[in-house]
N, C-alpha and C. Protein backbone atom coordinates (compact mmCIF):
# COMPACT_ATOMS: atom_id res chain seq x y z
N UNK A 1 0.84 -1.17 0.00
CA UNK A 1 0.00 0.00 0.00
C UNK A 1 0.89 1.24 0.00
N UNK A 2 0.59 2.39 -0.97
CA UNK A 2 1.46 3.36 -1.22
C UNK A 2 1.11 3.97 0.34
N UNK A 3 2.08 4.99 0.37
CA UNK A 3 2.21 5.54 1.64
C UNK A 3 1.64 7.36 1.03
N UNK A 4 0.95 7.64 1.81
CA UNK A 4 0.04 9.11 1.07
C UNK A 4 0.45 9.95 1.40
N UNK A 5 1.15 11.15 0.92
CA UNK A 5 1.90 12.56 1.13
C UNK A 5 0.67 13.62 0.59
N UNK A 6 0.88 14.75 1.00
CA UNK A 6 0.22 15.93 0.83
C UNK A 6 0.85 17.08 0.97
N UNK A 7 0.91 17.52 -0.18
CA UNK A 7 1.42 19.20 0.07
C UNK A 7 1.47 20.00 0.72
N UNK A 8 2.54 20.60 1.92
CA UNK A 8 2.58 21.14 3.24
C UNK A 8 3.67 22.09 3.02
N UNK A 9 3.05 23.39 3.02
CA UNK A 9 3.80 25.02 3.03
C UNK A 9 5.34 24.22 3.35
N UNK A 10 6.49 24.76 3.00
CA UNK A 10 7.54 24.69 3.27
C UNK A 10 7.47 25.34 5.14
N UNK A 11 6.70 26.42 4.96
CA UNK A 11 7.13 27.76 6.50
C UNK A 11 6.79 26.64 7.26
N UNK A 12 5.92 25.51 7.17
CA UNK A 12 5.13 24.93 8.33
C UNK A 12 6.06 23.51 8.99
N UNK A 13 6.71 23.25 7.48
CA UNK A 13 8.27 22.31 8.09
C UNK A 13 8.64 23.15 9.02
N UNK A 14 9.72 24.14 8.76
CA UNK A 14 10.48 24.70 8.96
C UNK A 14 9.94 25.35 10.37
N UNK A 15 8.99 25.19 10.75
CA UNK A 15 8.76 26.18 11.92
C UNK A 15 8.59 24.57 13.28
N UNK A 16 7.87 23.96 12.52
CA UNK A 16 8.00 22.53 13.18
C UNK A 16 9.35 22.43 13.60
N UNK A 17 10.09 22.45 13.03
CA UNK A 17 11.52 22.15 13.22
C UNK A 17 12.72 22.90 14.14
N UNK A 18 12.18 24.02 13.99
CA UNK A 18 12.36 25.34 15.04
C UNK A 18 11.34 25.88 16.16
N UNK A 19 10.73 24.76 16.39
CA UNK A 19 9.35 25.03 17.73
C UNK A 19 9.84 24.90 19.20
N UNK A 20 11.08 23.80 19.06
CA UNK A 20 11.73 23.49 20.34
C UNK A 20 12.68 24.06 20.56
N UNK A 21 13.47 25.03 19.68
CA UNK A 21 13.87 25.97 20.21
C UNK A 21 13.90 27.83 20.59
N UNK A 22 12.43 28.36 19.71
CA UNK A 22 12.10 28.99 19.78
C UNK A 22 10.72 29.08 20.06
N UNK A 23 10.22 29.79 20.83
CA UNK A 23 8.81 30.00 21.67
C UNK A 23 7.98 30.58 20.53
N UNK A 24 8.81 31.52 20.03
CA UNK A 24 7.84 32.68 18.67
C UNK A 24 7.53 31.41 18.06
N UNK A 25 7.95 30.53 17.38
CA UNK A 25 7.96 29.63 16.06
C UNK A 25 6.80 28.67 16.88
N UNK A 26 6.98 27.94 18.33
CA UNK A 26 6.09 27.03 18.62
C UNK A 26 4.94 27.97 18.46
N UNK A 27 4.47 29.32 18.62
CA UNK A 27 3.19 30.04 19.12
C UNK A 27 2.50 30.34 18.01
N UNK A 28 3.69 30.26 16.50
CA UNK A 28 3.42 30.55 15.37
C UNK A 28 2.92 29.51 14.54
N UNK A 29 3.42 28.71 14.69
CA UNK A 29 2.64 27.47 14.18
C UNK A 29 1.27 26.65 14.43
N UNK A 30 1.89 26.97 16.33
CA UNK A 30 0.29 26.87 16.66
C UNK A 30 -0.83 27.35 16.54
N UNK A 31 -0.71 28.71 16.25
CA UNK A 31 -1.72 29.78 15.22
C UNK A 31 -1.90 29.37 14.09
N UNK A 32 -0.99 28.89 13.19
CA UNK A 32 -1.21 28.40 12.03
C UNK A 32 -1.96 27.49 11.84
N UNK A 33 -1.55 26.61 12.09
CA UNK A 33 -2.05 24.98 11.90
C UNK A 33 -3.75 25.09 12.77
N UNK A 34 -4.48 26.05 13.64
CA UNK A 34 -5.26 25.93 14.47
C UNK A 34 -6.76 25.62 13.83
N UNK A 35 -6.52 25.90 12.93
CA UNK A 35 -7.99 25.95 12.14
C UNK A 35 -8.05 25.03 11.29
N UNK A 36 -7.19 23.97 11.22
CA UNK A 36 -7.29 22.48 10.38
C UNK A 36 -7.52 21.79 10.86
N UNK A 37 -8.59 21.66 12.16
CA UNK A 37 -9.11 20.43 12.77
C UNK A 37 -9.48 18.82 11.87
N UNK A 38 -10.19 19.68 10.61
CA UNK A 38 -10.45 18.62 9.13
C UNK A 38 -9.28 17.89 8.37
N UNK A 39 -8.19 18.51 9.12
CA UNK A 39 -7.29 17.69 8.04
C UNK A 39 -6.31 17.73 9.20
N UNK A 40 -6.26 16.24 8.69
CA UNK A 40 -5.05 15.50 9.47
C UNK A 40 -3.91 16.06 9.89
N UNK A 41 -3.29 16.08 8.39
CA UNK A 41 -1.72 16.11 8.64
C UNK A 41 -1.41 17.65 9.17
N UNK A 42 -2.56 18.59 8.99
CA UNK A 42 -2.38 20.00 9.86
C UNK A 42 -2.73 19.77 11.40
N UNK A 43 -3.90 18.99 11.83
CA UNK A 43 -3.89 18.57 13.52
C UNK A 43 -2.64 17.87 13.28
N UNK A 44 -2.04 17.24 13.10
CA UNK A 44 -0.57 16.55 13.98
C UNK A 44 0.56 17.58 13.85
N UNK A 45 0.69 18.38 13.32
CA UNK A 45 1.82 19.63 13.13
C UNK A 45 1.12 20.66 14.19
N UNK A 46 -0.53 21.32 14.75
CA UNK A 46 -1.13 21.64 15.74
C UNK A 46 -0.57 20.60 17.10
N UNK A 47 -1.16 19.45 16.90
CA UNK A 47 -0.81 18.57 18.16
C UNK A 47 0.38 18.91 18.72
N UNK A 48 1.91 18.68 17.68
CA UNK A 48 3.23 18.46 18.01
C UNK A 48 3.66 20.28 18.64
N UNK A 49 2.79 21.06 18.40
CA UNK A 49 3.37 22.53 18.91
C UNK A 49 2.53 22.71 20.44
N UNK A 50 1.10 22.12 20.44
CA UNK A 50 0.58 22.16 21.79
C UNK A 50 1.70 21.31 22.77
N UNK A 51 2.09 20.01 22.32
CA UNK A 51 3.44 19.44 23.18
C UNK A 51 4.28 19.79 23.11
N UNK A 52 5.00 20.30 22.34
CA UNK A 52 6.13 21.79 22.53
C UNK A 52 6.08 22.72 23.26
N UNK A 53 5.04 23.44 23.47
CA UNK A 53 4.51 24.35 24.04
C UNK A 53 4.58 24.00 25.96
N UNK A 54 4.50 22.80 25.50
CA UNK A 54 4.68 22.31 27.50
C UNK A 54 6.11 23.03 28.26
N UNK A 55 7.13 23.01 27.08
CA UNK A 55 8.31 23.42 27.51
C UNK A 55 8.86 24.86 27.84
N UNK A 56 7.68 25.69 27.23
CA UNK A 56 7.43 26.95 27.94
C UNK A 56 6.53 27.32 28.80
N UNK A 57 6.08 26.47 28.56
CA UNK A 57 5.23 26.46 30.54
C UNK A 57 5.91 26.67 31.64
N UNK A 58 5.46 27.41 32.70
CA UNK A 58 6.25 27.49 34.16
C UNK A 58 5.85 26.10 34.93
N UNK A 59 4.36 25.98 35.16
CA UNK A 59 3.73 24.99 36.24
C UNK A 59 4.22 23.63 36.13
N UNK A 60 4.40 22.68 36.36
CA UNK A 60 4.46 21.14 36.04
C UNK A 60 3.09 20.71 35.38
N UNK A 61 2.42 20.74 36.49
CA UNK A 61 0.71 21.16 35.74
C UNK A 61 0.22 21.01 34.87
N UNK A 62 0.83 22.54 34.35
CA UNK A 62 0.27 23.07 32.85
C UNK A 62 0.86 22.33 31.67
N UNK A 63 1.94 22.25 32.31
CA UNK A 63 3.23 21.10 31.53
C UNK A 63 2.73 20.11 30.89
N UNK A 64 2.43 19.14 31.91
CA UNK A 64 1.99 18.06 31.95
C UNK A 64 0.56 17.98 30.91
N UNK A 65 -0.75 18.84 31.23
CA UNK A 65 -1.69 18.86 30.48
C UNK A 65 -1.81 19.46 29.30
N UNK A 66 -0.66 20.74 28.85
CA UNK A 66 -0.15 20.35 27.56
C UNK A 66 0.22 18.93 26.32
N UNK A 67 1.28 18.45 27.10
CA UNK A 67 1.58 17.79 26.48
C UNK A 67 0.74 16.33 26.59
N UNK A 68 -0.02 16.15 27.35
CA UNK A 68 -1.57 15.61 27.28
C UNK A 68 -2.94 15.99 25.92
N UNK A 69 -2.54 17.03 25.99
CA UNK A 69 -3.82 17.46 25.08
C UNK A 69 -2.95 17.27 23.64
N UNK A 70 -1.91 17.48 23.81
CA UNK A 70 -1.09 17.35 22.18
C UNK A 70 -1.09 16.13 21.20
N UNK A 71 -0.69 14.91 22.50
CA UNK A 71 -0.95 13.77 22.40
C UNK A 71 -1.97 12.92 22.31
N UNK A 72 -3.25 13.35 22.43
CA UNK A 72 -4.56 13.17 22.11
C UNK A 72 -4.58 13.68 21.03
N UNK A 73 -4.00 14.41 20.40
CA UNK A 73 -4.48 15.31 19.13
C UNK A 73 -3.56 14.40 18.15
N UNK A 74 -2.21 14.25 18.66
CA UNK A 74 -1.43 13.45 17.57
C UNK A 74 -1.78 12.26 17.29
N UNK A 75 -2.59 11.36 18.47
CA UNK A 75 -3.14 10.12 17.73
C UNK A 75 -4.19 9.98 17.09
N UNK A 76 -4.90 11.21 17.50
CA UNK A 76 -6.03 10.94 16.49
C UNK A 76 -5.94 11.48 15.42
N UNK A 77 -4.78 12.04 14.73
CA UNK A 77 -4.13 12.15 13.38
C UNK A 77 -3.85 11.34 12.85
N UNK A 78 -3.17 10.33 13.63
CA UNK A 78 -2.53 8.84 13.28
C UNK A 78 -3.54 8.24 12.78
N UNK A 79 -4.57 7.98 13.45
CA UNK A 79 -5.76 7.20 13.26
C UNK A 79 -6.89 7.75 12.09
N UNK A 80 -7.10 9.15 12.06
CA UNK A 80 -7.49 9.26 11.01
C UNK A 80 -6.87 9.34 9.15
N UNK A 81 -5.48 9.22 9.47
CA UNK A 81 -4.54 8.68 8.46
C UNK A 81 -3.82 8.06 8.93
N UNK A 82 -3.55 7.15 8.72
CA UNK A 82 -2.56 5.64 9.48
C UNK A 82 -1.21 6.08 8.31
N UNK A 83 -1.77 5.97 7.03
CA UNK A 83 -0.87 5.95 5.83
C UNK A 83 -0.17 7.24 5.33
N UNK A 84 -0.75 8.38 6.09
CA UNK A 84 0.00 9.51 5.62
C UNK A 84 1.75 9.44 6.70
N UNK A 85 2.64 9.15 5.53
CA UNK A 85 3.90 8.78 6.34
C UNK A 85 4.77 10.15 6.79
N UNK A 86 3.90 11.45 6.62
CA UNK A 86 4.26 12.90 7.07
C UNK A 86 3.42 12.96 8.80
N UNK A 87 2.73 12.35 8.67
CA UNK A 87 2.15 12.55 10.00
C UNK A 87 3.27 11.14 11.08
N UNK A 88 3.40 9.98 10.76
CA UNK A 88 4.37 9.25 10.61
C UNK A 88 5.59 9.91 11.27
N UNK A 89 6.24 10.85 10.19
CA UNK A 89 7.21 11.28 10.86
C UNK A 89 7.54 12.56 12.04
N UNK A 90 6.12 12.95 12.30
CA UNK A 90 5.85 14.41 13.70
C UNK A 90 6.33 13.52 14.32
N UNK A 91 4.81 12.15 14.63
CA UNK A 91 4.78 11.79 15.57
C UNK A 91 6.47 10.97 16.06
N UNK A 92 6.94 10.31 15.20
CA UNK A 92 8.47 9.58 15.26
C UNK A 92 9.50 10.84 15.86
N UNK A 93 9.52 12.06 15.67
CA UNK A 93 10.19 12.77 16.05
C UNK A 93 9.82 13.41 17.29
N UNK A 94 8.69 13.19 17.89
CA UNK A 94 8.05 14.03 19.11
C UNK A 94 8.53 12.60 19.54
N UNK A 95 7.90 11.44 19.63
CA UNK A 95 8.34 10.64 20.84
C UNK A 95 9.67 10.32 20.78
N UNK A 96 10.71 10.55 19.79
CA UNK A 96 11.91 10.34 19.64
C UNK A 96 12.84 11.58 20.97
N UNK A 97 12.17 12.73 20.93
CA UNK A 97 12.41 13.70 21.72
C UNK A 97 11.62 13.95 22.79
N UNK A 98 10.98 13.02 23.33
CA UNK A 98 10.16 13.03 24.71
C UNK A 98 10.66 12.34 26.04
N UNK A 99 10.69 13.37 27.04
CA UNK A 99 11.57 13.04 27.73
C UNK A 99 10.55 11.63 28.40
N UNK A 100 11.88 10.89 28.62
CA UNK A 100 11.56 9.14 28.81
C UNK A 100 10.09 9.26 30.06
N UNK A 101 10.75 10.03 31.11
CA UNK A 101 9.70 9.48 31.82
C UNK A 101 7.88 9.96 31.66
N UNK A 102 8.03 10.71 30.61
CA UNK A 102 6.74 10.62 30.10
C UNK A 102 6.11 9.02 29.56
N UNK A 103 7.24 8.47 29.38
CA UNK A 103 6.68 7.38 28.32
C UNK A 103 5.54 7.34 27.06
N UNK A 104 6.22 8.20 26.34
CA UNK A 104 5.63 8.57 24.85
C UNK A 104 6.42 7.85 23.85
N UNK A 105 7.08 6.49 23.84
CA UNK A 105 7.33 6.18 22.89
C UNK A 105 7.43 4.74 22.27
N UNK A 106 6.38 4.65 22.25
CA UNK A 106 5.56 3.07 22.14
C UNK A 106 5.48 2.76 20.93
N UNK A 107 5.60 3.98 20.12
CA UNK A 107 5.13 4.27 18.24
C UNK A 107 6.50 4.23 17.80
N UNK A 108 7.54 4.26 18.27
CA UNK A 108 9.15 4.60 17.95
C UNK A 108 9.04 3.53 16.47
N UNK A 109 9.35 1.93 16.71
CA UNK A 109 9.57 1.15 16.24
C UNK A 109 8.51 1.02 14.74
N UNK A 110 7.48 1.27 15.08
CA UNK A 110 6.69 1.19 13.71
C UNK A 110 6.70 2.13 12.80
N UNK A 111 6.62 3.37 13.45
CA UNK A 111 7.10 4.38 12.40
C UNK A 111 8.41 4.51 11.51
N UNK A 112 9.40 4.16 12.77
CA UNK A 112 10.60 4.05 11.35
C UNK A 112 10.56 3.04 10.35
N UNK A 113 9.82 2.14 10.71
CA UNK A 113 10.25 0.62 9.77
C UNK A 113 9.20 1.67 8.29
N UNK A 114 8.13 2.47 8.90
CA UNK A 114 7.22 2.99 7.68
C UNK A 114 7.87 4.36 6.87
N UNK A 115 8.80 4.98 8.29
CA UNK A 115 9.73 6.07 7.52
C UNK A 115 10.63 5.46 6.11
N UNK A 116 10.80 4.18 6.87
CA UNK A 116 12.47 3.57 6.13
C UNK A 116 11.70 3.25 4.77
N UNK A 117 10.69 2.76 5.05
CA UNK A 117 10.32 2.24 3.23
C UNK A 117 9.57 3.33 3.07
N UNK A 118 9.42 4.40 3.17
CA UNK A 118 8.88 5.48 2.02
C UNK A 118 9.92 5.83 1.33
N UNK A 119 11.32 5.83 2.57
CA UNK A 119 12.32 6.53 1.58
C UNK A 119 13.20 5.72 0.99
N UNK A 120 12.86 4.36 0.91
CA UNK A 120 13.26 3.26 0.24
C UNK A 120 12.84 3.39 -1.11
N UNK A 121 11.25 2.97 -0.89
CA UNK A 121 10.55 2.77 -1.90
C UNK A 121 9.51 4.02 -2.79
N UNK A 122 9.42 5.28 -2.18
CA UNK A 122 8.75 6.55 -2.24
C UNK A 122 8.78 7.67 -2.70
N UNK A 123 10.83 7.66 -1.78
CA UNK A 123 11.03 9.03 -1.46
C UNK A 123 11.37 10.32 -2.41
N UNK A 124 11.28 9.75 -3.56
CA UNK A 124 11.15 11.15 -4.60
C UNK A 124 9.96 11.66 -4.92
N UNK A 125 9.27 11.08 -4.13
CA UNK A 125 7.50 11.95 -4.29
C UNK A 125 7.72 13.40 -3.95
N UNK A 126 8.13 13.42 -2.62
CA UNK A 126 8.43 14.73 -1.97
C UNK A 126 10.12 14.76 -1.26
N UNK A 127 10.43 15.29 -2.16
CA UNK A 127 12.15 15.54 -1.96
C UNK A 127 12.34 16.11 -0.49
N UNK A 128 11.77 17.22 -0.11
CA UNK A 128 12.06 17.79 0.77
C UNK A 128 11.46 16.90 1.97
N UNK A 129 10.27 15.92 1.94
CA UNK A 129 10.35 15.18 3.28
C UNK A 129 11.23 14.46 3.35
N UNK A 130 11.62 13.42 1.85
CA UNK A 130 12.69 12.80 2.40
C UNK A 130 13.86 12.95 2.79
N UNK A 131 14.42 14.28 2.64
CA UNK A 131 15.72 14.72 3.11
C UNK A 131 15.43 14.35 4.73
N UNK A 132 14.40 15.39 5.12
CA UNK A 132 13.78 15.43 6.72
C UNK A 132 13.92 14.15 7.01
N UNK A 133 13.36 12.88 6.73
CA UNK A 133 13.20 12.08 7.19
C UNK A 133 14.58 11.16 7.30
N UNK A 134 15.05 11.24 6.13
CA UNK A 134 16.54 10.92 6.28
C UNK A 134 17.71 11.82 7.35
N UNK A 135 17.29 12.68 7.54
CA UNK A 135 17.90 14.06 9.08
C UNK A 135 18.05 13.20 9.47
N UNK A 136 16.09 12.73 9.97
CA UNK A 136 15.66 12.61 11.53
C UNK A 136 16.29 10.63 11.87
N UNK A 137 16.14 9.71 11.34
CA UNK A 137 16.59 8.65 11.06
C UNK A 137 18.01 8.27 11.47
C-alpha cells in the first residue's frame, strides 16, 4: 500500500523544526495549523506545537496537560490517516524527543520501519520530506 503525502507550506516544516527551540515559532505554528481540525496532517503539526509548548510552561501542571492534550491530538491524526507517512514522521520525532519518563514512545519502532520504506521505496515523491526524514533517522 502506497504511503500518502500531501502538500505542506515549506514555513510549516520549517517552523516545526524550530518550535523546540524557539517560543515565537512554537506560538506561530500553533496559530497556524489551528484551524485544520479537518485535516489531518495539519492537527498533527497543531498537536506536536501544543506538546512543545509544555516546555514553555512554568507549572508542572500546565506542563503536563499540555503535552496531554497534544498527544490526544497526535493520535487521532494517526488514526485518522494511518498511511500519511508525514504525519508518521511528527509523531516519530516528538516521541523520539520526549523526555523518557513521560513514556511517549511506544510508536518509535513502527514508524521508522514505515519512515524507512517510504524513503526506500517513495522518497522522490516529496524531496524535501525525504531529506527530513533521512535528518531525523
Amino acid at each position: 500500500m502506497a504511503a500518502l503525502v500531501i502538500n505542506v507550506p515549506s514555513q510549516t516544516r520549517k517552523l516545526f523544526l524550530m518550535m523546540d527551540k524557539s517560543e515565537t515559532d512554537c506560538k506561530k505554528l500553533m496559530e497556524i495549523t489551528s484551524n485544520f481540525s479537518n485535516d489531518p496532517l495539519m492537527k498533527a503539526y497543531h498537536a506536536a506545537s501544543v506538546m512543545t509548548s509544555a516546555q514553555y510552561a512554568f507549572w508542572p501542571f500546565e506542563k503536563l496537560k499540555r503535552f496531554n492534550e497534544g498527544k490526544t491530538l497526535l493520535e487521532s491524526a494517526v488514526n485518522e490517516a494511518p498511511q500519511n507517512v508525514e504525519i508518521r514522521w511528527i509523531r516519530y520525532n516528538v516521541q523520539k524527543h520526549s523526555p523518557a519518563f513521560l513514556n511517549y514512545n511506544n510508536h518509535l519502532k513502527d514508524d521508522k520501519v514505515i519512515l524507512m520504506r517510504y524513503v526506500d521505496e517513495e522518497g522522490s515523491k516529496d524531496l524535501e520530506l525525504n531529506k527530513l526524514i533521512l535528518q531525523t533517522l
